[in-house]
Protein backbone atom coordinates (compact mmCIF):
# COMPACT_ATOMS: atom_id res chain seq x y z
CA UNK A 1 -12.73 39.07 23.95
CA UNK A 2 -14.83 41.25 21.46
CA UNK A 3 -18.39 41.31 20.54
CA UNK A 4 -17.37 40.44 16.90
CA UNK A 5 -16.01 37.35 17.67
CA UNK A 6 -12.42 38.01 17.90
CA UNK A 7 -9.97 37.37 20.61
CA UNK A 8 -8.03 41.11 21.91
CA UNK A 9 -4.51 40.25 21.40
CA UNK A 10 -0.72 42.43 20.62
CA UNK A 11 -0.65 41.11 17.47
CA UNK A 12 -1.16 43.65 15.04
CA UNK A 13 -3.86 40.66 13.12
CA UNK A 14 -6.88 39.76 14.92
CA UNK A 15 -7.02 35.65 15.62
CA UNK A 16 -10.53 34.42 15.34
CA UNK A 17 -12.32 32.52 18.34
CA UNK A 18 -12.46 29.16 17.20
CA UNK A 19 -8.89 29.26 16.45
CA UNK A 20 -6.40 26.31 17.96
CA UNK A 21 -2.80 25.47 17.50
CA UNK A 22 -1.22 22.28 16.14
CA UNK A 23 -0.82 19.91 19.11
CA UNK A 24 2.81 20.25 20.84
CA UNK A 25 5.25 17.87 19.08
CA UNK A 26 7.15 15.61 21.67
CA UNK A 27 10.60 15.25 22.40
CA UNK A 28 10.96 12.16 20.65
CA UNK A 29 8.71 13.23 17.70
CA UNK A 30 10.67 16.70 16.85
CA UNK A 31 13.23 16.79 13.95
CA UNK A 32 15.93 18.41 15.46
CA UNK A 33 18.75 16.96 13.83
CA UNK A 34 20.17 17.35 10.01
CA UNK A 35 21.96 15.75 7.59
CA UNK A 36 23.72 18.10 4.43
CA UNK A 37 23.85 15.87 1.14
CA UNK A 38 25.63 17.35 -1.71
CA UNK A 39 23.88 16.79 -5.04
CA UNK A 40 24.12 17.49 -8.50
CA UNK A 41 21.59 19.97 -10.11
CA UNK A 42 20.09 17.44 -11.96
CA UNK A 43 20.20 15.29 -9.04
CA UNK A 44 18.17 17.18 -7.20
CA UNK A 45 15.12 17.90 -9.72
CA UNK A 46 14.82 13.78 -10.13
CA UNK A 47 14.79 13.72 -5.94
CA UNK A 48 12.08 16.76 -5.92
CA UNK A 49 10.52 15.16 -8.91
CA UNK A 50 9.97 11.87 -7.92
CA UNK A 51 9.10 12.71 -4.20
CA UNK A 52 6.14 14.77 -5.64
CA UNK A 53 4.90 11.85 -7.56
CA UNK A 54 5.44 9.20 -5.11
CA UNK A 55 2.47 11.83 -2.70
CA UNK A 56 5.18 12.93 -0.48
CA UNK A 57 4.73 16.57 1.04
CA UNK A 58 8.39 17.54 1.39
CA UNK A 59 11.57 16.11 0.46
CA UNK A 60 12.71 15.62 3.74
CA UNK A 61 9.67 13.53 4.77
CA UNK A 62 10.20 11.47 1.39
CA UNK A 63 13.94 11.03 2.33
CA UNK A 64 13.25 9.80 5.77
CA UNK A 65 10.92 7.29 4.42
CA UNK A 66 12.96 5.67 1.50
CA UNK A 67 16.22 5.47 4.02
CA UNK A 68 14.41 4.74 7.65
CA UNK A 69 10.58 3.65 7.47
CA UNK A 70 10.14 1.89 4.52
CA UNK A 71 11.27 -1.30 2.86
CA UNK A 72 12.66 -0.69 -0.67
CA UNK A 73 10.39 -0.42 -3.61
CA UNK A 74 11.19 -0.24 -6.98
CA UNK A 75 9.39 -0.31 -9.89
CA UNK A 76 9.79 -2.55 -12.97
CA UNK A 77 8.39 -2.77 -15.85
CA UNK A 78 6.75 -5.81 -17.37
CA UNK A 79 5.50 -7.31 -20.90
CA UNK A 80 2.56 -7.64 -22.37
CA UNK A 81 2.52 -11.00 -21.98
CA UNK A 82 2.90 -10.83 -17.73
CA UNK A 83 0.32 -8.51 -17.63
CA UNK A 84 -2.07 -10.42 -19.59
CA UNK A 85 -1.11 -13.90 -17.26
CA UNK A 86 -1.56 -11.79 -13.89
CA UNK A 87 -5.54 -10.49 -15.30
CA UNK A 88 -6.06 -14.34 -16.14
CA UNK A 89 -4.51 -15.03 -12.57
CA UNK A 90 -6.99 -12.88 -10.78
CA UNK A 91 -9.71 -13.98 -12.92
CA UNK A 92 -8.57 -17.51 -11.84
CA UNK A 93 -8.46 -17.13 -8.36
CA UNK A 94 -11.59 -15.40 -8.39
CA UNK A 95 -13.07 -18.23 -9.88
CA UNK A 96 -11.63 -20.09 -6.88
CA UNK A 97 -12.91 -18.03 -4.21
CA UNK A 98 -16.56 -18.06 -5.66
CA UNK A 99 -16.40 -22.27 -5.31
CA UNK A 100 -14.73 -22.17 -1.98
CA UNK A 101 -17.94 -19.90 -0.03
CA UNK A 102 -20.45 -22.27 -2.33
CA UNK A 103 -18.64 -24.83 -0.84
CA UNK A 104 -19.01 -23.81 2.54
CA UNK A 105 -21.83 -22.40 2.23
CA UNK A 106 -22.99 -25.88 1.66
CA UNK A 107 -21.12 -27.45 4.25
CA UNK A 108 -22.24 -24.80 6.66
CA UNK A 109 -25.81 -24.61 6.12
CA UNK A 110 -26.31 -28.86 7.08
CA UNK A 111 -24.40 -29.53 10.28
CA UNK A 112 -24.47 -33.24 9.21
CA UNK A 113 -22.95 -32.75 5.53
CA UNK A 114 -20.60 -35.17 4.14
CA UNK A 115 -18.82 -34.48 1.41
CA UNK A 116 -19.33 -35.64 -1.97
CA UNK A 117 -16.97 -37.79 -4.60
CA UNK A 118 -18.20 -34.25 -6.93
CA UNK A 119 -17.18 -31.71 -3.49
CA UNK A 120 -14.04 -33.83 -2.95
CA UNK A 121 -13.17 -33.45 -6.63
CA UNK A 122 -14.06 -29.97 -6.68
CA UNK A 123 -11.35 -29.50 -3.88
CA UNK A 124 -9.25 -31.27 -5.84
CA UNK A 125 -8.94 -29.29 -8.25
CA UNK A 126 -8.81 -25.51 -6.72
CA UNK A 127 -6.25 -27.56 -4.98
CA UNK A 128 -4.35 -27.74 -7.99
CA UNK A 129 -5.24 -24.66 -9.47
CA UNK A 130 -3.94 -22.42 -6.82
CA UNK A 131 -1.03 -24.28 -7.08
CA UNK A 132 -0.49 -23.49 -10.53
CA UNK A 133 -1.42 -19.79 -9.71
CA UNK A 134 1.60 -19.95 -7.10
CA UNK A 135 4.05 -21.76 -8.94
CA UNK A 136 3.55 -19.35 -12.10
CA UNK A 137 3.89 -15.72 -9.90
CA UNK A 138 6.57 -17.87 -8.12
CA UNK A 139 8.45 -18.26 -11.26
CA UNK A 140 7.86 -14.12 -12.20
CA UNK A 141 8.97 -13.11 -8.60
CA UNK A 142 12.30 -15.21 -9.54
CA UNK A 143 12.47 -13.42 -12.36
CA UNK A 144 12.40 -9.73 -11.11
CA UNK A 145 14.83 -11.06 -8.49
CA UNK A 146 17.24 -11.96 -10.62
CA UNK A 147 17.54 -8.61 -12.43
């Protein structure tokens, strides 16, 4: 070792100090194996292309994830009209979730609570909203299903 902070080595670089290597990959964890796919030209800009904009770091790591880790995703593309029911679905269930804590808040706060003809009404009706809230994305899920 050197007084200005650098480890003596053969190398014809000096390595600094505070220097470490990447952990040691295990047996299980190395990527020893390949696979040769024969592509088109423009087959293989779309693959580099989309891996990029999907965040992947490679192609290989992007590859191993669409055919091994991951369930398949694709994307669709929707109206005007679906995305303007889903923001007045969220908005809805929102809505929902703000009188479900006041309503156990209320419930919570006296041990000895019993519920009201108004609470039991109340529940009522999220009731029946979230069940229009399921049966409508139920009937869009269908939808992208079938196509």
């Amino acid at each position: 070792m050197s007084a200005d902070g650098f480890k003596k080595t053969r190398v014809a670089y000096p390595i600094p100090l505070n220097w470490k290597m990447r952990p040691r990959t295990s047996d299980i964890d190395k990527l020893n194996e390949g696979i040769r796919v024969r592509l088109t030209t423009l087959e293989k800009k779309l693959l580099v292309q989309r891996s990029k904009r999907e965040g992947y770091r490679t192609v290989s790591d992007f590859c191993r994830a669409k055919l091994i880790r991951k369930r398949e995703t694709r994307r669709i593309e929707v109206s005007k009209e679906f995305k303007e029911l889903t923001l007045k679905l969220d908005y809805d269930l929102n809505k929902i979730g703000v009188n479900l804590n006041q309503l156990a808040k209320k419930v919570n706060s006296f041990p000895d609570y019993r519920f009201s003809d108004a609470d039991q009404a109340l529940l009522q009706r999220i009731l029946t909203e979230l069940d229009r809230c399921f049966t409508v994305l139920q009937r869009y899920i269908d939808m992208i299903d079938s196509q």
